[in-house]
C-alpha atoms as a PDB file:
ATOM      1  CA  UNK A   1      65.592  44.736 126.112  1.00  0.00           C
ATOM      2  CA  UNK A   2      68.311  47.086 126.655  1.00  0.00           C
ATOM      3  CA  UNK A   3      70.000  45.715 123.292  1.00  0.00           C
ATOM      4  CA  UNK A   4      67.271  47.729 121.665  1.00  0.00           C
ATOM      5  CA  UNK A   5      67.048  50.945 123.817  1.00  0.00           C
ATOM      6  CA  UNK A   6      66.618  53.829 122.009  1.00  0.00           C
ATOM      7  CA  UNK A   7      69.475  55.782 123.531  1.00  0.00           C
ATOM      8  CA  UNK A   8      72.220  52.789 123.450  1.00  0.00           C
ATOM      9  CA  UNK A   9      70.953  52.205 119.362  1.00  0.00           C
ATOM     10  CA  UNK A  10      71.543  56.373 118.760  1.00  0.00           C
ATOM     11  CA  UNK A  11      74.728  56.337 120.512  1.00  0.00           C
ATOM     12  CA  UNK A  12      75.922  53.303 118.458  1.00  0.00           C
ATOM     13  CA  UNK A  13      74.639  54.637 115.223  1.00  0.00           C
ATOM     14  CA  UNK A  14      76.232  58.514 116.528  1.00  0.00           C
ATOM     15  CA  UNK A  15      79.277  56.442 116.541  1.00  0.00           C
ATOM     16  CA  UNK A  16      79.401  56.408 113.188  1.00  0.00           C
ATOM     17  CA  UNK A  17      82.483  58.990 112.408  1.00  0.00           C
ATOM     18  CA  UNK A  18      80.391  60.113 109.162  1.00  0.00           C
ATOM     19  CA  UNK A  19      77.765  60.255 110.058  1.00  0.00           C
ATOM     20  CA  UNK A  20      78.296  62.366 113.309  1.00  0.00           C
ATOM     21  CA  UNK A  21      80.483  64.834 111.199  1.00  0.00           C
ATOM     22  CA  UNK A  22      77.240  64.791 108.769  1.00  0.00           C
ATOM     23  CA  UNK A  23      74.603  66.018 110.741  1.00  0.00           C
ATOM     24  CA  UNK A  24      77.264  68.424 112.868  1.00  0.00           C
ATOM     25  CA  UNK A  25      77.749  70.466 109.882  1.00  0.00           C
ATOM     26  CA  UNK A  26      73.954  70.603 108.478  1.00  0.00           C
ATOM     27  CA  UNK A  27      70.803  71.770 109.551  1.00  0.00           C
ATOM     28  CA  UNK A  28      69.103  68.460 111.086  1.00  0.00           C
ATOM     29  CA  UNK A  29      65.471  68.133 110.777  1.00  0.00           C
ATOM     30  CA  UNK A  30      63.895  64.881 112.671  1.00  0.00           C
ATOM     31  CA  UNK A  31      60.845  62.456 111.867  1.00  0.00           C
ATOM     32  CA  UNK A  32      60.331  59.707 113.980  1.00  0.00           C
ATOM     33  CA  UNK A  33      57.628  57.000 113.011  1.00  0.00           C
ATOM     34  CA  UNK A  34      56.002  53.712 115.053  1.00  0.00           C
ATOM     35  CA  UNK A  35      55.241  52.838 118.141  1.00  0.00           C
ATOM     36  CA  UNK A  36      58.449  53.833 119.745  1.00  0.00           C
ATOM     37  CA  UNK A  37      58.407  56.474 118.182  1.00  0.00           C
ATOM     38  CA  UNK A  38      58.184  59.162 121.219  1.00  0.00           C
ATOM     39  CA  UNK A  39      60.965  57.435 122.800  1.00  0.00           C
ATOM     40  CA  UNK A  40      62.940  57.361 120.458  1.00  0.00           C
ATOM     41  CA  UNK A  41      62.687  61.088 119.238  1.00  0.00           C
ATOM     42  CA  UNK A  42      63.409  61.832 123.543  1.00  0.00           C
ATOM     43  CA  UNK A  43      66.346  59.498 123.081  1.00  0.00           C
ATOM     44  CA  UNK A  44      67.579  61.658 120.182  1.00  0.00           C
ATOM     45  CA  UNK A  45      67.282  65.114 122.096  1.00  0.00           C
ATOM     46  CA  UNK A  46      69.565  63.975 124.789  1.00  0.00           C
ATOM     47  CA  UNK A  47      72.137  62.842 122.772  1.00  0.00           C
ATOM     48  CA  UNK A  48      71.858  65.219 119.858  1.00  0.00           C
ATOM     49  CA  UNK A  49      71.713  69.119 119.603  1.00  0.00           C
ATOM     50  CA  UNK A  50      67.983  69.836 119.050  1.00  0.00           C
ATOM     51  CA  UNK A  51      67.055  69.522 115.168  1.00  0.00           C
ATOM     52  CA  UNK A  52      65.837  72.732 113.465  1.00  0.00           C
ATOM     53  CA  UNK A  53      62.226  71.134 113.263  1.00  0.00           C
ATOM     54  CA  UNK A  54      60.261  68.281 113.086  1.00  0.00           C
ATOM     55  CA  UNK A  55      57.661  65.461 113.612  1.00  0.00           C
ATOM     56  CA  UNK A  56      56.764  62.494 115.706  1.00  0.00           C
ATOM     57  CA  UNK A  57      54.428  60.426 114.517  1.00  0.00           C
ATOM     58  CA  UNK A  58      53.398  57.122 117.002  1.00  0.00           C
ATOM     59  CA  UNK A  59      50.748  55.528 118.908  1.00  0.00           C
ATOM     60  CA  UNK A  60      51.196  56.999 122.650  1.00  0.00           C
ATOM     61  CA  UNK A  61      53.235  59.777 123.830  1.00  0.00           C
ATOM     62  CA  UNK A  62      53.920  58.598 127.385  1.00  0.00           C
ATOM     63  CA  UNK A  63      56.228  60.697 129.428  1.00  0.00           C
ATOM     64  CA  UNK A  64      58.583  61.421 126.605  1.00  0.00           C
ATOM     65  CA  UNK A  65      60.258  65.406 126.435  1.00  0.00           C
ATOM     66  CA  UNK A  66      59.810  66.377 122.689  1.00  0.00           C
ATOM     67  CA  UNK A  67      60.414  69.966 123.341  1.00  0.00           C
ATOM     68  CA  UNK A  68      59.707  71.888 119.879  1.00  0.00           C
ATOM     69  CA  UNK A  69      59.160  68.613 118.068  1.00  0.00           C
ATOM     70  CA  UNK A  70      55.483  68.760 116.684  1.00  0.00           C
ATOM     71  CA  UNK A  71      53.631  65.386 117.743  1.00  0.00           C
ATOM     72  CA  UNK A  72      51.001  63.872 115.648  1.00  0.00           C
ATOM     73  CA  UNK A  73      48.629  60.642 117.178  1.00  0.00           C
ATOM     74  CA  UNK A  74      48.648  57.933 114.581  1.00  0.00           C
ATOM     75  CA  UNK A  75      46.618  54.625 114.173  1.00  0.00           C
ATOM     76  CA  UNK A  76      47.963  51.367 114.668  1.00  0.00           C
ATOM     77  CA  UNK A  77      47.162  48.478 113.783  1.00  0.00           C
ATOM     78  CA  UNK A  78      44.859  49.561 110.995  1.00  0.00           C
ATOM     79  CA  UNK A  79      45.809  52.904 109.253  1.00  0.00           C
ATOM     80  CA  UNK A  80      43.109  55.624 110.158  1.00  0.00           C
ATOM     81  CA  UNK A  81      42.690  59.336 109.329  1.00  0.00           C
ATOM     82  CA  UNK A  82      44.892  60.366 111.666  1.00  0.00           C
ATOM     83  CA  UNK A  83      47.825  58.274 109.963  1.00  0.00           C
ATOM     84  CA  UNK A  84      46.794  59.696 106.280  1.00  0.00           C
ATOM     85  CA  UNK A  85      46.980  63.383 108.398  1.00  0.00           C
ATOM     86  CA  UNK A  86      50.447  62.163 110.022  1.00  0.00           C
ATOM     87  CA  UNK A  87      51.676  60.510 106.568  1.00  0.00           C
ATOM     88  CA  UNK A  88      50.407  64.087 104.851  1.00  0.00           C
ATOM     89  CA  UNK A  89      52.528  65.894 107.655  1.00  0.00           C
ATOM     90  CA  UNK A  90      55.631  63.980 107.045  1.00  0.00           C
ATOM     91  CA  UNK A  91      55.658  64.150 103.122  1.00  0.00           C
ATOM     92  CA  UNK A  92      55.297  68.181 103.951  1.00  0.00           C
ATOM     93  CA  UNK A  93      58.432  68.486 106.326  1.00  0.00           C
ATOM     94  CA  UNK A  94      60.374  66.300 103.625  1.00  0.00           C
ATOM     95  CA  UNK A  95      59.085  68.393 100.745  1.00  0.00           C
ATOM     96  CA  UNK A  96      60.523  71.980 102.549  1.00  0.00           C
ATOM     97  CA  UNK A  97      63.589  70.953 103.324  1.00  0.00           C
ATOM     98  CA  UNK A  98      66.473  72.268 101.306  1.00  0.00           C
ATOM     99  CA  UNK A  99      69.280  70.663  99.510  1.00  0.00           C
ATOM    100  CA  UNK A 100      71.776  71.057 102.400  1.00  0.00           C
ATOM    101  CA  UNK A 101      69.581  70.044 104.982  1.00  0.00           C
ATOM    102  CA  UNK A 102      69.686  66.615 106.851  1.00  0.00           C
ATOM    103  CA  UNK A 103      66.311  65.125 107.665  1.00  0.00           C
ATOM    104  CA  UNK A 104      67.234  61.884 109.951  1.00  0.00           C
ATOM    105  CA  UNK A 105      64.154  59.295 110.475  1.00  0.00           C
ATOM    106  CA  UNK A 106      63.775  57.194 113.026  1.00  0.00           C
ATOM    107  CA  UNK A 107      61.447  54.061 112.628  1.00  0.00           C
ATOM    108  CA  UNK A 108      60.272  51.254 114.577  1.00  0.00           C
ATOM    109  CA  UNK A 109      57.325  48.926 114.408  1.00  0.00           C
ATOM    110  CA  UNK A 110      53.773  49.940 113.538  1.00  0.00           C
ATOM    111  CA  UNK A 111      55.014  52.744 111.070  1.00  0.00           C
ATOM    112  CA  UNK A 112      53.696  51.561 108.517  1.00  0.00           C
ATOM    113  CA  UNK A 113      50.289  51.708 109.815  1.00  0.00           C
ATOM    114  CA  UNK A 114      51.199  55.339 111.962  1.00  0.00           C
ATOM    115  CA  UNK A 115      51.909  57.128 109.207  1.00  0.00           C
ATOM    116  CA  UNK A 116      50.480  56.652 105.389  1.00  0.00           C
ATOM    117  CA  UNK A 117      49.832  58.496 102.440  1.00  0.00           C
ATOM    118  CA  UNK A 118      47.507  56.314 100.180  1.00  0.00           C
ATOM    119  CA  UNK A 119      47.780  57.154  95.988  1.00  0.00           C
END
């Protein structure tokens, strides 16, 4: 399991020259999605200065720190309200950002049904 830790796949993707120098030189908003989603944002947060804003979207919260993250419950493995709420959320924090701003998403399984926006 540790192949797919949160913190050792941030570190390798951090590891990235440009994309580290990206999202040191831009505002960095964050929306994480699925069922690791909470873990994943927490992974983030201690590897990463703390984004401007943002939104996790998953199916439990557990223990993880989000600090000013905003969390949102969504449903899994159907989609439910709360995922059209959660999708709703997400398409509003991608809508306000502006054109030098760096919105990084984080997704693992279940997103799909965590987070939708039907037409």
């Amino acid at each position: 399991m540790g192949a797919v830790s949160p913190d050792r796949l941030i570190a390798r993707a951090l590891a990235d020259a440009g994309l580290a120098r990206e999202i040191a030189r831009r505002p960095v908003y964050l929306l994480a999605v699925g069922k690791a989603a909470a873990p994943m944002a927490d992974a983030w947060l201690r590897q990463v200065a703390i984004p401007k804003g943002g939104l996790v979207i998953g199916t439990h919260r557990g223990r993880a720190d989000l600090k000013s993250l905003s969390w949102r419950q969504g449903g899994h493995p159907i989609p439910d309200e709360q995922s059209v709420t959660a999708g709703q959320e997400a398409l509003t924090l991608a809508r306000s950002l502006g054109g030098n701003d760096c919105l990084v998403v984080l997704l693992s399984g279940g997103a799909s049904a965590a987070m939708a926006a039907p037409l």
